[in-house]
PDB file of N, CA and C in Angstrom:
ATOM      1  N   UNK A   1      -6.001  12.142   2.643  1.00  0.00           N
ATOM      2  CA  UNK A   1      -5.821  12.055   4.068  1.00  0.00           C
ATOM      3  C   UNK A   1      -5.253  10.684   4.437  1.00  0.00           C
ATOM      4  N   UNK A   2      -6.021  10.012   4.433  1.00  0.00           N
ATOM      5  CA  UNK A   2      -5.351   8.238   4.596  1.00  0.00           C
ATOM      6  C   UNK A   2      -5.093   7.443   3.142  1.00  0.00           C
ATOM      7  N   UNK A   3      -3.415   6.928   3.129  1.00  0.00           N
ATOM      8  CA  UNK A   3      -3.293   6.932   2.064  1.00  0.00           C
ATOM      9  C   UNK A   3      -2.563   5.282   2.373  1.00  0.00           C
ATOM     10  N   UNK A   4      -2.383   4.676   1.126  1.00  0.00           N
ATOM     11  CA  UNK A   4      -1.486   3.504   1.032  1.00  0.00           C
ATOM     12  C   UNK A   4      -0.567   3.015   2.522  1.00  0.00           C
ATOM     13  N   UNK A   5       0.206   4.330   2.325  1.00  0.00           N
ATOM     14  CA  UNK A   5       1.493   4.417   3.031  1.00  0.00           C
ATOM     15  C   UNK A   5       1.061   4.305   4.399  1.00  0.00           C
ATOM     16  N   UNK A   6       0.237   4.742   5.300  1.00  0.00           N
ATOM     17  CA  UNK A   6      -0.347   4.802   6.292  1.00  0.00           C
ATOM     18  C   UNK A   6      -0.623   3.650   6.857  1.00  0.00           C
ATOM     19  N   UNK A   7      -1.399   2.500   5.567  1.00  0.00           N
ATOM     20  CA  UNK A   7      -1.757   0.888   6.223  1.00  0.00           C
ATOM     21  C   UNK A   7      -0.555   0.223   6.138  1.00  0.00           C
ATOM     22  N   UNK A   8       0.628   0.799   5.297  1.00  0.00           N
ATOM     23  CA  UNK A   8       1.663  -0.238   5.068  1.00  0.00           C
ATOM     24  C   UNK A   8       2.287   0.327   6.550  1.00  0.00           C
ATOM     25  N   UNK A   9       2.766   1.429   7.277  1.00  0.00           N
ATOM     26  CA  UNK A   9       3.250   2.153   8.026  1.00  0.00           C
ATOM     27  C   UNK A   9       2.522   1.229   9.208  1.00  0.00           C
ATOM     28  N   UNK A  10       1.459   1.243   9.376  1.00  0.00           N
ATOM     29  CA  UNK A  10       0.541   0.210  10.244  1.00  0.00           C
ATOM     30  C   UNK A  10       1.149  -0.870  10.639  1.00  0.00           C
ATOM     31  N   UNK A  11       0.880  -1.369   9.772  1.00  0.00           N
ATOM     32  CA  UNK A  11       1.411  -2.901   9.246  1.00  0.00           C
ATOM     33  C   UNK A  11       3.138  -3.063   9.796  1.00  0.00           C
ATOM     34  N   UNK A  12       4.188  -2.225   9.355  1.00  0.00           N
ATOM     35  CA  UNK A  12       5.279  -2.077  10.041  1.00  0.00           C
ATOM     36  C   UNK A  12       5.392  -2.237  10.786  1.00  0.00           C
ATOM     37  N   UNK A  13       4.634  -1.623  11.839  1.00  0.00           N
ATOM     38  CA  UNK A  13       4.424  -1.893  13.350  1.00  0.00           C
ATOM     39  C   UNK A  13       4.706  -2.633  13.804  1.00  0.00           C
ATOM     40  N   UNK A  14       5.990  -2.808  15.161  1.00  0.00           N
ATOM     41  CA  UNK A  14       6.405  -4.260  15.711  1.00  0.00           C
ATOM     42  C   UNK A  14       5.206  -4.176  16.675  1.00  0.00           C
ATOM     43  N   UNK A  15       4.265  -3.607  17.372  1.00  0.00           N
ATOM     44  CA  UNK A  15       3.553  -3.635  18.257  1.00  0.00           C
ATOM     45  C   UNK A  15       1.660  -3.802  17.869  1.00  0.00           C
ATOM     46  N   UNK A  16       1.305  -4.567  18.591  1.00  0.00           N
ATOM     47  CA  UNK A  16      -0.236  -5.302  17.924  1.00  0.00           C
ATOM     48  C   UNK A  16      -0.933  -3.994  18.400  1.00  0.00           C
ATOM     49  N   UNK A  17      -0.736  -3.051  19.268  1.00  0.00           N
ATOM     50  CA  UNK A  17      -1.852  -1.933  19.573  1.00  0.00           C
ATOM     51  C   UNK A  17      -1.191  -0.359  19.130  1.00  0.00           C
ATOM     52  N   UNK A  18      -0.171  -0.457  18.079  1.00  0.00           N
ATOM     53  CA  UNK A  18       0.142   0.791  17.515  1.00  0.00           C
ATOM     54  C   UNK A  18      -1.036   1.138  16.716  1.00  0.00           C
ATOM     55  N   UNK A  19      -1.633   2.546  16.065  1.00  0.00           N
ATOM     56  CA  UNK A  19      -2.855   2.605  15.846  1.00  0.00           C
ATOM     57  C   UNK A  19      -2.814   3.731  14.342  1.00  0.00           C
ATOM     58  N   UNK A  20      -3.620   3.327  13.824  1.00  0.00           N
ATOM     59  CA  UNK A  20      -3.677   4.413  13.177  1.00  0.00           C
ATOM     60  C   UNK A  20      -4.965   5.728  13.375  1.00  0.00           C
ATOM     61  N   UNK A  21      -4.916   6.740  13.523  1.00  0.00           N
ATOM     62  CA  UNK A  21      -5.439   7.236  14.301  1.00  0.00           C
ATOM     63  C   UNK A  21      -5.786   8.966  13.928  1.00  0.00           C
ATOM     64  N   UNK A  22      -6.840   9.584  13.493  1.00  0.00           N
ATOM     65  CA  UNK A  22      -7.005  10.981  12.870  1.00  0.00           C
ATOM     66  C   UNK A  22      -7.152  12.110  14.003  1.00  0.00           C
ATOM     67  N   UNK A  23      -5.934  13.087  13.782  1.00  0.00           N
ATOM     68  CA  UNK A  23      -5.990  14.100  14.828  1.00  0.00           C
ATOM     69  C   UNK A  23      -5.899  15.460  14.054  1.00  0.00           C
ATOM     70  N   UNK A  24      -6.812  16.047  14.108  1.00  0.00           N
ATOM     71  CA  UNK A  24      -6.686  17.335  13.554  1.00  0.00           C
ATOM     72  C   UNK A  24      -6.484  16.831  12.008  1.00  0.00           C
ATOM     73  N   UNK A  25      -7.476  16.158  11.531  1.00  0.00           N
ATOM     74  CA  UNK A  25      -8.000  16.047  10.020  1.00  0.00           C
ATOM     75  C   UNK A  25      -6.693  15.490   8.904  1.00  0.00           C
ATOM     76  N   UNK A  26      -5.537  14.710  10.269  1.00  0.00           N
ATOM     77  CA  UNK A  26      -4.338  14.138   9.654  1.00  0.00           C
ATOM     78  C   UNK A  26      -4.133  13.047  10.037  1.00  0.00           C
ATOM     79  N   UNK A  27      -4.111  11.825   9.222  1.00  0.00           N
ATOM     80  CA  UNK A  27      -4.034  10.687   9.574  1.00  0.00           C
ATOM     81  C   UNK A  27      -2.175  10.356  10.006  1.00  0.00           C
ATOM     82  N   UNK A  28      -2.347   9.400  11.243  1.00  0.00           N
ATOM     83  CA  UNK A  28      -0.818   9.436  11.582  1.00  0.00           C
ATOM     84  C   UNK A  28      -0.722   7.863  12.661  1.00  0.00           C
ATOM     85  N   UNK A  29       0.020   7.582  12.311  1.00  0.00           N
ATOM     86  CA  UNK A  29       0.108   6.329  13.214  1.00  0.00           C
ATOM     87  C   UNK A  29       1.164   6.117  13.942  1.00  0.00           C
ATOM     88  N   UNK A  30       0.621   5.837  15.054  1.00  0.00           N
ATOM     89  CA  UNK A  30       1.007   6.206  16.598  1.00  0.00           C
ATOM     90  C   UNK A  30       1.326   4.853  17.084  1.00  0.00           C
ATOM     91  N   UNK A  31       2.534   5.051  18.035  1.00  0.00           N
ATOM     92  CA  UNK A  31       2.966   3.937  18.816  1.00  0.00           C
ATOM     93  C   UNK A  31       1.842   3.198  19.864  1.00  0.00           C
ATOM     94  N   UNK A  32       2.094   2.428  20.754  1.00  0.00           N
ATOM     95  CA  UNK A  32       0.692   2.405  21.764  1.00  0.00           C
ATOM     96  C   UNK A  32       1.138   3.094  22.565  1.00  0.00           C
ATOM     97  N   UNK A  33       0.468   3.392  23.213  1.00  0.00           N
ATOM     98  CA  UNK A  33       0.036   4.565  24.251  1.00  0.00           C
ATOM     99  C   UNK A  33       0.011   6.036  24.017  1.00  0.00           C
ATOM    100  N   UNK A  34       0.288   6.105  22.466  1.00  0.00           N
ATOM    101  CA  UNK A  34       0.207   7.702  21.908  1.00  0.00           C
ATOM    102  C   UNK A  34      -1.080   8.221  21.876  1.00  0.00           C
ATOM    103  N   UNK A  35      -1.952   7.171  21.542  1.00  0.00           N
ATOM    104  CA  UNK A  35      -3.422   8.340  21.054  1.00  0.00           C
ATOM    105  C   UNK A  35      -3.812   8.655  22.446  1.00  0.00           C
ATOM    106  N   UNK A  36      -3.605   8.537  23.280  1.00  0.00           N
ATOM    107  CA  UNK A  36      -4.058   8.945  24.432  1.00  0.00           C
ATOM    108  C   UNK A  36      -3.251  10.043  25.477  1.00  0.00           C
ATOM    109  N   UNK A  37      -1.903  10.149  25.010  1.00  0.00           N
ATOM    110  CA  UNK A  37      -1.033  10.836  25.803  1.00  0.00           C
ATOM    111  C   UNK A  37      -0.279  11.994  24.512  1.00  0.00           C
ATOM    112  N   UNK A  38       0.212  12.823  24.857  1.00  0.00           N
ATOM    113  CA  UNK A  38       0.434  14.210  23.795  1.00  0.00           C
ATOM    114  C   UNK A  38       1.394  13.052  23.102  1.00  0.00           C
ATOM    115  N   UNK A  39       1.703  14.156  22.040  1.00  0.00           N
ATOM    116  CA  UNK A  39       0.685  15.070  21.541  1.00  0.00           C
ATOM    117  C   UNK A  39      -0.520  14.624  21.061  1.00  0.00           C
ATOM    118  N   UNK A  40      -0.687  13.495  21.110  1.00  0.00           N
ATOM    119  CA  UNK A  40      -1.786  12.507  20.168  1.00  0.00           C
ATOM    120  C   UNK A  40      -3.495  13.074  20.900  1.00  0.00           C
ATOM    121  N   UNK A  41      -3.292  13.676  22.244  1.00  0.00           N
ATOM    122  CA  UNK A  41      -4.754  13.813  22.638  1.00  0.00           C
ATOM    123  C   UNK A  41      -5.552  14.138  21.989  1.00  0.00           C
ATOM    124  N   UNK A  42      -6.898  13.582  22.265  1.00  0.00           N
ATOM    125  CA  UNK A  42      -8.232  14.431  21.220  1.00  0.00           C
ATOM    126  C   UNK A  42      -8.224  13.459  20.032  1.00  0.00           C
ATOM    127  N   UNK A  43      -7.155  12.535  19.322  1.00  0.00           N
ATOM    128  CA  UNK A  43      -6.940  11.784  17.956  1.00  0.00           C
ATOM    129  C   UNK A  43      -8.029  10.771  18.444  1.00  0.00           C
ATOM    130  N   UNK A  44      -8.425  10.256  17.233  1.00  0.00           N
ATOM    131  CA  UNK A  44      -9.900   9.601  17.042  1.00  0.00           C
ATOM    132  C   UNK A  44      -8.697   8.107  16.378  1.00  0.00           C
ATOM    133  N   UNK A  45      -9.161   6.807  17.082  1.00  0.00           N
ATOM    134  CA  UNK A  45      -8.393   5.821  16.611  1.00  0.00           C
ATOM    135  C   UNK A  45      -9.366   5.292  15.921  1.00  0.00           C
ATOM    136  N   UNK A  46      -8.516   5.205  14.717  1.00  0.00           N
ATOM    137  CA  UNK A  46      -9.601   4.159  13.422  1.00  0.00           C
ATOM    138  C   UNK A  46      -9.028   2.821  13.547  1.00  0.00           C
ATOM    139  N   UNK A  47      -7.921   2.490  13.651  1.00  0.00           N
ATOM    140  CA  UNK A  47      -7.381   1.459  13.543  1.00  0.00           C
ATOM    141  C   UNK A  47      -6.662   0.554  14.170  1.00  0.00           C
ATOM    142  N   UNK A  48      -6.213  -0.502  15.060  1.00  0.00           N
ATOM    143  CA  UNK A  48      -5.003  -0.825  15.428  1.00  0.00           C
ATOM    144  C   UNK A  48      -3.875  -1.855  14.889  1.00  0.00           C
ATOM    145  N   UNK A  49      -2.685  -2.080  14.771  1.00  0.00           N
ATOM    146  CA  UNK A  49      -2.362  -2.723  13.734  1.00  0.00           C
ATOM    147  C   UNK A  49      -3.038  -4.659  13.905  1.00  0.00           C
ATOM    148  N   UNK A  50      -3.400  -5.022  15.647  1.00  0.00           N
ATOM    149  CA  UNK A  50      -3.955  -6.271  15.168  1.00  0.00           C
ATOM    150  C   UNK A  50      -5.379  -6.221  14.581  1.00  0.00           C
ATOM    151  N   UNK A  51      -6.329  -4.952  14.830  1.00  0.00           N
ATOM    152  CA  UNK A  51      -7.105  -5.141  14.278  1.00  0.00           C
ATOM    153  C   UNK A  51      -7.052  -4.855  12.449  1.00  0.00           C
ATOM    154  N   UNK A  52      -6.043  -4.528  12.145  1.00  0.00           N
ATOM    155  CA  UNK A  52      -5.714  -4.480  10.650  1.00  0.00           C
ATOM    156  C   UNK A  52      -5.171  -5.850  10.138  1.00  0.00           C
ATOM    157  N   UNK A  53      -4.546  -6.444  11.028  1.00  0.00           N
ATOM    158  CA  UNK A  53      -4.025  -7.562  10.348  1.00  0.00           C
ATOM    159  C   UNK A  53      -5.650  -8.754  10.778  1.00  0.00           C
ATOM    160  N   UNK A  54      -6.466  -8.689  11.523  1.00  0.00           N
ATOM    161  CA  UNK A  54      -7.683  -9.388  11.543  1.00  0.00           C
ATOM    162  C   UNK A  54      -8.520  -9.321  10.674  1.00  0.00           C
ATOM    163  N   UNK A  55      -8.514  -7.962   9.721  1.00  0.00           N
ATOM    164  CA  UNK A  55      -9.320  -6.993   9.199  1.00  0.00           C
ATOM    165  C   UNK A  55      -8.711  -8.149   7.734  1.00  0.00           C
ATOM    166  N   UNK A  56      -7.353  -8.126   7.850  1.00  0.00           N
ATOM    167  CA  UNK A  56      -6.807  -8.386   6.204  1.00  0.00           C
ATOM    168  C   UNK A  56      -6.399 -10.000   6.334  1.00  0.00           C
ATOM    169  N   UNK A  57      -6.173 -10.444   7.265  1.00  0.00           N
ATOM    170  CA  UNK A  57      -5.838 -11.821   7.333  1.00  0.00           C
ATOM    171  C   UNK A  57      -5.254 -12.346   7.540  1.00  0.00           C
ATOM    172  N   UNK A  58      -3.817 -11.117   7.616  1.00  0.00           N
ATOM    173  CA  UNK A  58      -2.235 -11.760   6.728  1.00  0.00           C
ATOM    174  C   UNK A  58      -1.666 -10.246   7.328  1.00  0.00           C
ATOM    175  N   UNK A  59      -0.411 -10.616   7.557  1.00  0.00           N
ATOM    176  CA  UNK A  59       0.304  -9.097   7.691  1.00  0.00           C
ATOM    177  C   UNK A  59       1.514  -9.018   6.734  1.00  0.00           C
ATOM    178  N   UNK A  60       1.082  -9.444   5.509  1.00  0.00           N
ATOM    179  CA  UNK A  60       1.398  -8.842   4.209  1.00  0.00           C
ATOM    180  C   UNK A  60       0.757  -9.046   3.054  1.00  0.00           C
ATOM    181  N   UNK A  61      -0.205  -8.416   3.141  1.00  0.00           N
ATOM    182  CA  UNK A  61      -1.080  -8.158   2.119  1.00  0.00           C
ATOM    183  C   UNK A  61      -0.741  -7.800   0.933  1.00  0.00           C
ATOM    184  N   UNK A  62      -1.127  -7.962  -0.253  1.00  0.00           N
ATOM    185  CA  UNK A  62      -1.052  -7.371  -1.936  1.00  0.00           C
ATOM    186  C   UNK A  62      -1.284  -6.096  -1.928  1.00  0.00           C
ATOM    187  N   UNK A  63      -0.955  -5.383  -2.916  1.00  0.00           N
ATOM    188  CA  UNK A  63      -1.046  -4.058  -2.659  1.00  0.00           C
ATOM    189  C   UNK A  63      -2.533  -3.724  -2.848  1.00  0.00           C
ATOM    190  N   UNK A  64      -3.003  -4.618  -4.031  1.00  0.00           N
ATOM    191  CA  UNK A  64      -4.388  -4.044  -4.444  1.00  0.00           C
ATOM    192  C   UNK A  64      -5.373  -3.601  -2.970  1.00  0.00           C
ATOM    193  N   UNK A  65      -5.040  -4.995  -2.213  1.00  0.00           N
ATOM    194  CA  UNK A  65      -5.764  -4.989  -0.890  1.00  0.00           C
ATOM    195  C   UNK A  65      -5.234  -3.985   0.338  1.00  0.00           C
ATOM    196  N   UNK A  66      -4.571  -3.551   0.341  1.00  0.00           N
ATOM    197  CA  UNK A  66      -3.793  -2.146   0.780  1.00  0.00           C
ATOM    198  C   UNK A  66      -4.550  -0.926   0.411  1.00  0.00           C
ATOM    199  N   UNK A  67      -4.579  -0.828  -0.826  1.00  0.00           N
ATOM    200  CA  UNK A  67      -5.065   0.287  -1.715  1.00  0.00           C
ATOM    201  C   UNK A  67      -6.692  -0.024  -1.370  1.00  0.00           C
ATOM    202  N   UNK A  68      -7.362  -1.199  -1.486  1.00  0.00           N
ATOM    203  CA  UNK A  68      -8.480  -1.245  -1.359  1.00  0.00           C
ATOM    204  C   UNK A  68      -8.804  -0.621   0.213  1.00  0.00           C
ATOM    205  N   UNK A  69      -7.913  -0.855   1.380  1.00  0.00           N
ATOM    206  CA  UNK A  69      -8.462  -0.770   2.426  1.00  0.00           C
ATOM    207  C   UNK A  69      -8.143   0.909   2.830  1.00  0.00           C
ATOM    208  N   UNK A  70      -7.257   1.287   2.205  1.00  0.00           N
ATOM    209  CA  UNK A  70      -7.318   2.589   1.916  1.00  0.00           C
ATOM    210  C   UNK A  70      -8.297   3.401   1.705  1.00  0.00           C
ATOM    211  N   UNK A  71      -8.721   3.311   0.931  1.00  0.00           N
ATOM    212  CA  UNK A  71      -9.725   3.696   0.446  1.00  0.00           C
ATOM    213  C   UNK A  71     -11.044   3.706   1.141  1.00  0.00           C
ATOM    214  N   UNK A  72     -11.277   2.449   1.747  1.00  0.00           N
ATOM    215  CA  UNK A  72     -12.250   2.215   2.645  1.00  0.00           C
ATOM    216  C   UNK A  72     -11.457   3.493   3.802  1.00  0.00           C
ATOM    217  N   UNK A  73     -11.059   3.203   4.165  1.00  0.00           N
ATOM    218  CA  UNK A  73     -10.547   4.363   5.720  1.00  0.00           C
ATOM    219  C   UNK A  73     -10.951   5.282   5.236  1.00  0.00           C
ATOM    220  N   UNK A  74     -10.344   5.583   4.290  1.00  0.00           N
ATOM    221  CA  UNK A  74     -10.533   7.435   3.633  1.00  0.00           C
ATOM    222  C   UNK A  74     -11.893   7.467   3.531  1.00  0.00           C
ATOM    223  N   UNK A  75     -12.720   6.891   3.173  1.00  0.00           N
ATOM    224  CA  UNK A  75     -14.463   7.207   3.206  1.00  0.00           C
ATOM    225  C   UNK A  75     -14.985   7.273   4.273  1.00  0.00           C
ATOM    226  N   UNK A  76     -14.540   5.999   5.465  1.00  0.00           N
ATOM    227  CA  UNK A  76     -15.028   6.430   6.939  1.00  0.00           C
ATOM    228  C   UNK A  76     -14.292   7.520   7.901  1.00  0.00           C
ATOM    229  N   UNK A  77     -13.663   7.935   7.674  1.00  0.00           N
ATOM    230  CA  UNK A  77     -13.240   9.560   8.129  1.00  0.00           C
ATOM    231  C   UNK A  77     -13.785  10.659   7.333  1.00  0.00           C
ATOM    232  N   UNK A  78     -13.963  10.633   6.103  1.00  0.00           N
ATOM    233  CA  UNK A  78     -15.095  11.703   5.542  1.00  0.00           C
ATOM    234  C   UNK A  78     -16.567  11.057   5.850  1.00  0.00           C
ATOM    235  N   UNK A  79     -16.599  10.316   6.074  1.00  0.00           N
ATOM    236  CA  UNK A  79     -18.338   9.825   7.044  1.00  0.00           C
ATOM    237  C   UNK A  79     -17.951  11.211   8.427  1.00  0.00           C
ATOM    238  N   UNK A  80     -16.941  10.426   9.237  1.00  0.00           N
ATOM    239  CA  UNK A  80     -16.607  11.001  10.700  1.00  0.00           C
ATOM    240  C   UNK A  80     -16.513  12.634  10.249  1.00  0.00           C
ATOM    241  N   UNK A  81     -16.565  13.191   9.633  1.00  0.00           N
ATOM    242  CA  UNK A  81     -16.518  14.632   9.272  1.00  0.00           C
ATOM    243  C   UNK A  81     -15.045  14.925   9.551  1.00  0.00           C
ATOM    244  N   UNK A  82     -14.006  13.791   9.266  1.00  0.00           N
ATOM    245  CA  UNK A  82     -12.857  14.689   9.516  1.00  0.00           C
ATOM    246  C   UNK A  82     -11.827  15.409   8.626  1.00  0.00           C
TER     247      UNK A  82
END
């Protein structure tokens, strides 16, 4: 579900409140003002890209630490039952 590509996709982001964000059990990252307006309604925001780059330190992280935070997401959305 949330994979590598998703935090790097994040991270891309020219905008500090683009989000990454699970809608219908698919992780997808959204411009700002998407998770709230279609199609994004109902999407559960896990992430935003400044709180990812607060989260990591740096807005270019190693991959290991990519992959690590990956991983972390993917466990707290199977917590969230999604």
């Amino acid at each position: 579900m949330i994979e590598e590509r998703h935090v790097r996709e994040l991270l891309d982001m020219a905008q500090d409140d683009a989000a990454l964000v699970l809608l219908e059990g698919r992780a997808r990252v959204v411009r700002p003002a998407g998770p709230g307006s279609e199609p994004y309604g109902g999407a559960a925001v896990l992430l935003t890209r400044a709180d990812l780059v607060d989260r990591l330190g740096t807005s270019a992280p190693s991959d290991d630490r990519v992959r690590t935070l990956a991983a972390t997401l993917e466990a707290m959305a199977r917590e969230l039952g999604a």
